[in-house]
Protein backbone atom coordinates (compact mmCIF):
# COMPACT_ATOMS: atom_id res chain seq x y z
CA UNK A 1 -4.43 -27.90 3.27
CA UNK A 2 -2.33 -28.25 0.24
CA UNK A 3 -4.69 -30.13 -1.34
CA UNK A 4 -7.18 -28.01 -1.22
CA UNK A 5 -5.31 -24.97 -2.48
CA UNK A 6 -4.70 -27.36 -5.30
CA UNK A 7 -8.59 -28.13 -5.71
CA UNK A 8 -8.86 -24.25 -5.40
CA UNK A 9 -6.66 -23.24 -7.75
CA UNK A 10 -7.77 -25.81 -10.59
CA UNK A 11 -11.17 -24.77 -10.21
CA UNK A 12 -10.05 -21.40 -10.29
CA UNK A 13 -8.13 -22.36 -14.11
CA UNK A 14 -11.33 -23.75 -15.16
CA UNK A 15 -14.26 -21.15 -14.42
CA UNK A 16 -10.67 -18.22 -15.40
CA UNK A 17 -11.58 -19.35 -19.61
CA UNK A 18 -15.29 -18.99 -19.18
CA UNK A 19 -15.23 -15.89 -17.62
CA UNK A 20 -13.68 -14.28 -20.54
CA UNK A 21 -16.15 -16.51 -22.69
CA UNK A 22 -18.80 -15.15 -21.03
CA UNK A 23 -17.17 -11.70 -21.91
CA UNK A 24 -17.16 -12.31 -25.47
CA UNK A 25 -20.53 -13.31 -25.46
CA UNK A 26 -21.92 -9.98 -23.60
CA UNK A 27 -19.74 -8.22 -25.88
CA UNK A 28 -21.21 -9.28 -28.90
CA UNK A 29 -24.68 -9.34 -27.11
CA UNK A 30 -24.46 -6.30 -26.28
CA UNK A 31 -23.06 -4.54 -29.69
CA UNK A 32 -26.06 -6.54 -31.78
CA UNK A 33 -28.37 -5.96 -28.91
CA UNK A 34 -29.68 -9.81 -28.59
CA UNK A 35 -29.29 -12.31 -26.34
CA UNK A 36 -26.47 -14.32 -26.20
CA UNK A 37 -28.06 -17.54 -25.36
CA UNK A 38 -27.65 -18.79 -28.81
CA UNK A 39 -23.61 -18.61 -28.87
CA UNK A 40 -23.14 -19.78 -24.73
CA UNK A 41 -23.92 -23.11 -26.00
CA UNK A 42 -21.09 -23.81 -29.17
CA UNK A 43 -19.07 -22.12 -26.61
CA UNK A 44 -19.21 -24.24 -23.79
CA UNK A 45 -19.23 -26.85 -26.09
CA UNK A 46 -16.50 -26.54 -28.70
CA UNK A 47 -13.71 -24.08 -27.17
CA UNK A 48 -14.27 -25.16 -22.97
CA UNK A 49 -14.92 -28.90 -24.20
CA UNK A 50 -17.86 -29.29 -21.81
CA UNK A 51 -20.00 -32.07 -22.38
CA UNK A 52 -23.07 -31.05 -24.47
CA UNK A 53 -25.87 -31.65 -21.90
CA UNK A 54 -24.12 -29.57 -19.10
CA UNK A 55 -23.19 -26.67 -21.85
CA UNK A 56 -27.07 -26.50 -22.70
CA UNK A 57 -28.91 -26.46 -19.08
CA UNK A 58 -25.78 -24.12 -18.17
CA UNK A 59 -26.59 -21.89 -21.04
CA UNK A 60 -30.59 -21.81 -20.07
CA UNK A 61 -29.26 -21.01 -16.76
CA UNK A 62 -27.05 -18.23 -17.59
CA UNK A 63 -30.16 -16.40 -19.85
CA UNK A 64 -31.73 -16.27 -16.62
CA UNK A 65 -29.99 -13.52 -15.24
CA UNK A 66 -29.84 -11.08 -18.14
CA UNK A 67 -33.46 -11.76 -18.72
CA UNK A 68 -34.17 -10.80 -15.29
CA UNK A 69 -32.57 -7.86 -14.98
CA UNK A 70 -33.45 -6.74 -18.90
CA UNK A 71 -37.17 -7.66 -17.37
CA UNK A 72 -36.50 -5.10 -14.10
CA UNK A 73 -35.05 -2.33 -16.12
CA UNK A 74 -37.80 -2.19 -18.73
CA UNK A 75 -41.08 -1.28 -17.64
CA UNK A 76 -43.38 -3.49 -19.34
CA UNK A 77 -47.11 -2.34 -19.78
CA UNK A 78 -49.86 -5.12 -18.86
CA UNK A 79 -50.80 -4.90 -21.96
CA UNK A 80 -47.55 -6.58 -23.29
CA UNK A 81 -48.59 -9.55 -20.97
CA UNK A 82 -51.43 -11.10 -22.66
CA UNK A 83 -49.55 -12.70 -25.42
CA UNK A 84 -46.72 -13.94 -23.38
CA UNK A 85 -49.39 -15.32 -21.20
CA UNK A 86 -51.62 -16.88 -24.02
CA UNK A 87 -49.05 -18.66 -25.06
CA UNK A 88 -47.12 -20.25 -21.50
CA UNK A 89 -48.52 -23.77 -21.73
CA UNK A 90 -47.38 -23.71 -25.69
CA UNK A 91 -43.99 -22.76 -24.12
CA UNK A 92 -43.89 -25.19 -20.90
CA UNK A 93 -44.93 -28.33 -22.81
CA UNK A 94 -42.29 -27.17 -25.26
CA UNK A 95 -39.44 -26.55 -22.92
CA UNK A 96 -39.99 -29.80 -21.00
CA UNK A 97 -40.44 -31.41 -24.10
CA UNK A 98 -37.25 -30.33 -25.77
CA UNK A 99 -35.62 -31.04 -22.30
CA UNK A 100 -36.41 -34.28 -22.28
CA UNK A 101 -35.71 -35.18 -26.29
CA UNK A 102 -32.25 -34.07 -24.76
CA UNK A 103 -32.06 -36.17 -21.90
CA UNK A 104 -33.00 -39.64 -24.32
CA UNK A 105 -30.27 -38.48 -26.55
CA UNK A 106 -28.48 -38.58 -23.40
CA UNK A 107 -29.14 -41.85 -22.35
CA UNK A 108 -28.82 -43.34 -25.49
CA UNK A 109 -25.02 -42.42 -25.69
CA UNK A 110 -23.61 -42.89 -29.12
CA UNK A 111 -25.42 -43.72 -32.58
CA UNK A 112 -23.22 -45.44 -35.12
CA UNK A 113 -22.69 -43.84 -38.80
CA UNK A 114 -20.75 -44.76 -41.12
CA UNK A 115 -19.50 -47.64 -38.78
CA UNK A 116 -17.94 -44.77 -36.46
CA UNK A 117 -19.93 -44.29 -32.87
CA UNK A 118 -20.63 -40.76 -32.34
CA UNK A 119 -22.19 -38.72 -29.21
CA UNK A 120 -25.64 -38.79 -29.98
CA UNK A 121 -26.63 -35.15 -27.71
CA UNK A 122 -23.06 -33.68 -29.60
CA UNK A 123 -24.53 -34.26 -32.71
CA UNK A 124 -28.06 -33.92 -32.76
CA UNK A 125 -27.64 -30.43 -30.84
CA UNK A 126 -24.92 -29.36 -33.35
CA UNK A 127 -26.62 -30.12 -36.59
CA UNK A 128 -30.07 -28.44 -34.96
CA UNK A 129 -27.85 -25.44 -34.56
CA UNK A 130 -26.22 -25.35 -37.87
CA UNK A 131 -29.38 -25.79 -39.47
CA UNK A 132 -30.85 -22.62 -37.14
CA UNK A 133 -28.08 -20.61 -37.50
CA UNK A 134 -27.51 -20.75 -41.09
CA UNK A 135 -31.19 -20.38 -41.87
CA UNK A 136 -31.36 -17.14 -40.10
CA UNK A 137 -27.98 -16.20 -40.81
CA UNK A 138 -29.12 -16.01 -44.49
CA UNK A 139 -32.27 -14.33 -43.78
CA UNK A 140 -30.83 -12.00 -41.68
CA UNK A 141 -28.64 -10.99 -44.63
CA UNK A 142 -31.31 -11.01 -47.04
CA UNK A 143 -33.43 -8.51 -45.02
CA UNK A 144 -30.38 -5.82 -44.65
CA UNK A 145 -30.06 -5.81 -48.71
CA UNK A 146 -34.10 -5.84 -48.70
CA UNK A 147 -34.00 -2.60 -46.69
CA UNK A 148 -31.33 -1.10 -49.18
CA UNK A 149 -33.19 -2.05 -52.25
CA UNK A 150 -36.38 -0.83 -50.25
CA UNK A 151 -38.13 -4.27 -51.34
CA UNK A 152 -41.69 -5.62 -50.16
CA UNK A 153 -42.66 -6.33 -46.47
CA UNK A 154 -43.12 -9.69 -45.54
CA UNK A 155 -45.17 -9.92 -42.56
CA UNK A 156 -47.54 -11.82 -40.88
CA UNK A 157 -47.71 -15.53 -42.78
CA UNK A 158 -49.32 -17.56 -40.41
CA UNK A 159 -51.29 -15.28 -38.58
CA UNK A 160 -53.51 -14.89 -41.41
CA UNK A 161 -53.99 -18.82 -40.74
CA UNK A 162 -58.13 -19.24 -39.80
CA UNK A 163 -58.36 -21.67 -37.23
CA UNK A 164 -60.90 -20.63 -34.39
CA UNK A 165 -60.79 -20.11 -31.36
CA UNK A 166 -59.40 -15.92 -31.89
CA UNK A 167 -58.33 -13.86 -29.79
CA UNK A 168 -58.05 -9.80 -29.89
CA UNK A 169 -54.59 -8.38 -29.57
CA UNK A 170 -54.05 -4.72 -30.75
CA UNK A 171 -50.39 -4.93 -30.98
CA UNK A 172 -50.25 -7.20 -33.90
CA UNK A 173 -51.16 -5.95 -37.71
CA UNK A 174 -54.15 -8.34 -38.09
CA UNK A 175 -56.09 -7.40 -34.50
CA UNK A 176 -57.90 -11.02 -34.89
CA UNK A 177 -55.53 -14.23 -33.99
CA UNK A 178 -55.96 -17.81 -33.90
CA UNK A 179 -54.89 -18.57 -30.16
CA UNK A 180 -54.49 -21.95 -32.03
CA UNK A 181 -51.42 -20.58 -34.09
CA UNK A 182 -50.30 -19.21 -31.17
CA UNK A 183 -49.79 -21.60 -28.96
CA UNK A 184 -48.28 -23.50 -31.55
CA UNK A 185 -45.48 -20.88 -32.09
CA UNK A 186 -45.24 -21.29 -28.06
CA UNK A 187 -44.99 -24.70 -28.49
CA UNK A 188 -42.30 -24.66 -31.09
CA UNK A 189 -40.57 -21.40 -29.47
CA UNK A 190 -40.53 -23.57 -26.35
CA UNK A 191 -39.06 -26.68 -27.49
CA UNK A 192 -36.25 -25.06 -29.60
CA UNK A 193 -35.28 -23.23 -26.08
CA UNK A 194 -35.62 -26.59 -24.14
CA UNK A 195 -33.64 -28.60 -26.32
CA UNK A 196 -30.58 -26.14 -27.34
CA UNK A 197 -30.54 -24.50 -24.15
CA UNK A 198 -31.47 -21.00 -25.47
CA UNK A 199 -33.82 -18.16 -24.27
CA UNK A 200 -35.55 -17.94 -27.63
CA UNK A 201 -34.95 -14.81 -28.37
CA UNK A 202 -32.98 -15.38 -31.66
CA UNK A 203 -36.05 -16.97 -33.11
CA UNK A 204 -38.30 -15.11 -31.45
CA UNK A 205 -38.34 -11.36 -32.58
CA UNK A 206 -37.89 -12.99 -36.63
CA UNK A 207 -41.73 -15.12 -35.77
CA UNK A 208 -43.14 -12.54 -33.81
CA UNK A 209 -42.51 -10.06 -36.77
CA UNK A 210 -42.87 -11.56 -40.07
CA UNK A 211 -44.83 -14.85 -38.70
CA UNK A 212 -47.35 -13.20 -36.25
CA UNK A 213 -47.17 -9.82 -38.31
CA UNK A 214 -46.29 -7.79 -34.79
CA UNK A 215 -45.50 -4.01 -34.20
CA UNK A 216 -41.71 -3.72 -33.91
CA UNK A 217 -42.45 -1.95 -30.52
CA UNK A 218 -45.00 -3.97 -28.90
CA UNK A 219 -42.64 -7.23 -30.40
CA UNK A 220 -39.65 -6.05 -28.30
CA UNK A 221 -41.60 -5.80 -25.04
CA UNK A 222 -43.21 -8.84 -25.28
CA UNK A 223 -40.02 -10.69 -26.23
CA UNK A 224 -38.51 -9.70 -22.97
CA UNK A 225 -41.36 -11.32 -20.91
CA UNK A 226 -41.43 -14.75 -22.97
CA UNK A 227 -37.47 -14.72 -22.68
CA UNK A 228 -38.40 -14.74 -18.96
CA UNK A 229 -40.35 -17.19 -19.14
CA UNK A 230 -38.90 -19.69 -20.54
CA UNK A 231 -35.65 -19.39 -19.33
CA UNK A 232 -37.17 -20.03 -16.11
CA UNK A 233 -39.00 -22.81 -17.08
CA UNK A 234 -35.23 -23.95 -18.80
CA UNK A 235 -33.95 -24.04 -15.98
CA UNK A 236 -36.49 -25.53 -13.61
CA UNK A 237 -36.31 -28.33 -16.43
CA UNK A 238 -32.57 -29.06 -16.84
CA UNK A 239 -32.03 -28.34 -13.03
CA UNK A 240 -34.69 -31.73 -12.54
CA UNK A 241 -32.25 -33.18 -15.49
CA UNK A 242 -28.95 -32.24 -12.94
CA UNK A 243 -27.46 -30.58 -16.22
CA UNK A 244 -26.61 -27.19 -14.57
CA UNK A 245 -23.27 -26.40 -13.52
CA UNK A 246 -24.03 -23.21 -11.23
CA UNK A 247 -20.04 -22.19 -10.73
CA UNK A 248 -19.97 -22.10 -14.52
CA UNK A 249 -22.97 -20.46 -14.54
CA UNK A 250 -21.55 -17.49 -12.05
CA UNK A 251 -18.71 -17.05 -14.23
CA UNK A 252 -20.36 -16.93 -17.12
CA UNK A 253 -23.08 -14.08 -15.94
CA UNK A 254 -20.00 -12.21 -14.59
CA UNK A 255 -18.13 -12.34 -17.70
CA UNK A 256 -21.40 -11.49 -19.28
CA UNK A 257 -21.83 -8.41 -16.97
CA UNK A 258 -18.59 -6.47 -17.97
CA UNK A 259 -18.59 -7.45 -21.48
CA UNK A 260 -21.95 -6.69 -22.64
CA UNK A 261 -21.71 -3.46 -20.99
CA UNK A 262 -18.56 -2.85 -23.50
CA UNK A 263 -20.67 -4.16 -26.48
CA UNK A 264 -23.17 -1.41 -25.92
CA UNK A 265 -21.16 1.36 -26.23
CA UNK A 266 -19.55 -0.44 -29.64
CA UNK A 267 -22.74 -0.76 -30.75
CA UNK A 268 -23.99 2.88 -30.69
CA UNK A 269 -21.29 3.92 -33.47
CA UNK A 270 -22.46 1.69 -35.69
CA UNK A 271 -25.46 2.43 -37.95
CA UNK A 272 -28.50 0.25 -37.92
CA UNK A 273 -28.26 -1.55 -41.34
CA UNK A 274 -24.78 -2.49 -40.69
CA UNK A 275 -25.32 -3.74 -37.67
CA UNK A 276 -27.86 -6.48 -38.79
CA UNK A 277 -25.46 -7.12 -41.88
CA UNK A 278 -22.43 -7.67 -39.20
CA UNK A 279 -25.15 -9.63 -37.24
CA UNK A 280 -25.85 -11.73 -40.15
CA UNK A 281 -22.57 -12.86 -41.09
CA UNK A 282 -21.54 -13.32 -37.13
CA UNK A 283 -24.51 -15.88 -37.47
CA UNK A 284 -23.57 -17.52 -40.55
CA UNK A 285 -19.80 -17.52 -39.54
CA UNK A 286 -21.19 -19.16 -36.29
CA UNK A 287 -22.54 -21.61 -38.20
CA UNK A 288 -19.77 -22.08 -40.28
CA UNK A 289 -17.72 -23.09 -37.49
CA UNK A 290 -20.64 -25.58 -36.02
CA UNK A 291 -20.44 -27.11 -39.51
CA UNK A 292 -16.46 -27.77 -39.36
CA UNK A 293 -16.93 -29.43 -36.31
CA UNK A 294 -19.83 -31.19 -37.29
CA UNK A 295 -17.76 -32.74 -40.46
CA UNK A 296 -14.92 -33.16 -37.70
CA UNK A 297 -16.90 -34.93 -35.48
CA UNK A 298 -18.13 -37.35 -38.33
CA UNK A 299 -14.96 -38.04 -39.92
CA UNK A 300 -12.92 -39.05 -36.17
C-alpha cells in the first residue's frame, strides 16, 4: 500500500508542473487568440525535460482537444469544407511523413559534431523550430509596423502559380486555383505538423493569407477544420509511433482549459495592432530561448 501512495504521489509531482504549463500555454493562447501547439512542444521539452519524441506526439495530442471543441463551438458553413478537403491527402502524406522523419531521427540516436554526440530528434526539432519561429517572429513584426505605415498588401504569391488542374473557390482573391499548389501547401502544412508535433495553425493563417491570397473570414473558418484534421491524423500517427503520453496529455488540456479561458479576457483590453506586435516578439523571444539551448546543447 505504501508503495503505491508513493507511485501516486510521484506521479502526482510530475503531471502538478505541466498542469500549470499547460496554463501558461492557454493563457497566452488565449490572449493572442492562436493555438498553442507551437509552444507545448519547447515546453515539454526544455522546462519538464521530456524526451523530444514524447513532448511532440504529446503536443499533437493535446491540439486535439482545443481543436475539437473550437470545431463544435464554431459553426462552420459547407462551404468552408472544400478546401480543407482538397487538400487532406496533401496533409496525411505530410503528417505521416513528418512522423516518420521523426521516428529515423529517433532511431538513429545521436549524430556527432564537432567530435561531441548530440540527440539527433533534440536537435533537428529545435533548430526546425528556431528557424520557424524566428522567421515568423520577424514577419509578424514587420506586418504590425506595415499596418502603421499603411504599406502595400502582399497577398496571394503562389496562388497566382499556373499549373492545371484548377479548381473554383470563391473565398480566395483569385476565384481560379491550381489544386496542384494546393495540395502542395497541404503537403508542406502537413509535414511541418507531423514532424514538430503542432496543429499548423501558426503557419497556417500566414499561407492561407498572403500565399493562397484568402479572405481573412473565410481563412479563419477553414483553419479551424484543417487544424482538425491534422491533429487527428497527428495523433493517429505518433500514437502508431507509441510517442503519446496520455496522463501528460490530460494535464496539459486541463491546464489548458482554465488558462486560456484567463487569456481571453486579457486579450480583449488590448488593441489589435498591439496584440500582433506582443505576438511577434513572444515568437521571436520564443525563439530566442530555442536558440540558447540550441548553442547549449552544442557546446555540452
Amino acid at each position: 500500500m505504501t508503495a503505491d501512495l508513493a507511485e501516486i504521489f510521484q506521479s502526482a509531482m510530475t503531471l502538478l508542473p505541466a498542469l500549470f504549463a499547460g496554463a501558461g500555454v492557454g493563457f497566452l493562447s488565449g490572449m493572442f487568440g492562436v493555438g498553442g501547439g507551437f509552444l507545448i512542444v519547447p515546453v515539454l521539452n526544455l522546462v519538464l525535460r521530456v524526451d523530444m519524441e514524447l513532448a511532440v506526439g504529446t503536443g499533437a495530442c493535446q491540439v486535439l482537444g482545443p481543436a475539437t471543441t473550437s470545431l463544435l463551438a464554431r459553426r462552420v458553413d459547407l462551404r468552408n469544407t472544400r478546401l480543407p478537403l482538397t487538400i487532406t491527402g496533401g496533409l496525411l502524406v505530410g503528417v505521416f511523413s513528418g512522423a516518420h522523419v521523426l521516428e529515423l531521427a529517433k532511431l538513429k540516436g545521436t549524430v556527432v559534431l564537432s567530435g561531441r554526440e548530440v540527440d539527433a530528434v533534440e536537435l533537428m526539432v529545435l533548430a526546425i523550430y528556431f528557424a520557424l519561429l524566428l522567421g515568423i517572429g520577424c514577419f509578424a513584426f514587420w506586418e504590425s509596423r506595415r499596418e502603421q505605415s499603411d504599406g502595400p498588401r502582399m497577398l496571394g504569391r503562389i496562388a497566382n502559380w499556373r499549373i492545371p488542374p484548377y479548381g473554383e473557390f470563391a473565398e480566395f482573391e483569385r476565384r481560379t486555383v491550381s489544386i496542384v499548389v494546393l495540395a502542395w501547401f497541404g503537403l508542406a502544412v502537413g509535414f511541418v505538423s507531423g514532424l514538430l508535433g503542432m496543429s499548423g495553425g501558426l503557419i497556417l493563417m500566414p499561407g492561407l493569407i498572403y500565399l493562397l491570397g484568402m479572405k481573412t473570414q473565410n481563412a479563419v473558418a477553414s483553419s479551424l477544420v484543417i487544424v482538425w484534421i491534422v491533429s487527428f491524423q497527428g495523433t493517429i500517427a505518433h500514437a502508431w509511433h507509441g510517442n503519446i503520453n496520455l496522463p501528460l496529455v490530460v494535464a496539459l488540456l486541463i491546464g489548458g482549459t482554465i488558462g486560456a479561458r484567463i487569456g481571453s479576457e486579457a486579450g480583449l483590453k488590448l488593441r489589435g495592432r498591439n496584440l500582433r506586435r506582443r505576438f511577434s516578439l513572444m515568437l521571436l523571444i520564443t525563439a530566442a530561448l530555442i536558440g540558447a539551448s540550441l548553442l547549449r546543447l552544442l557546446a555540452a
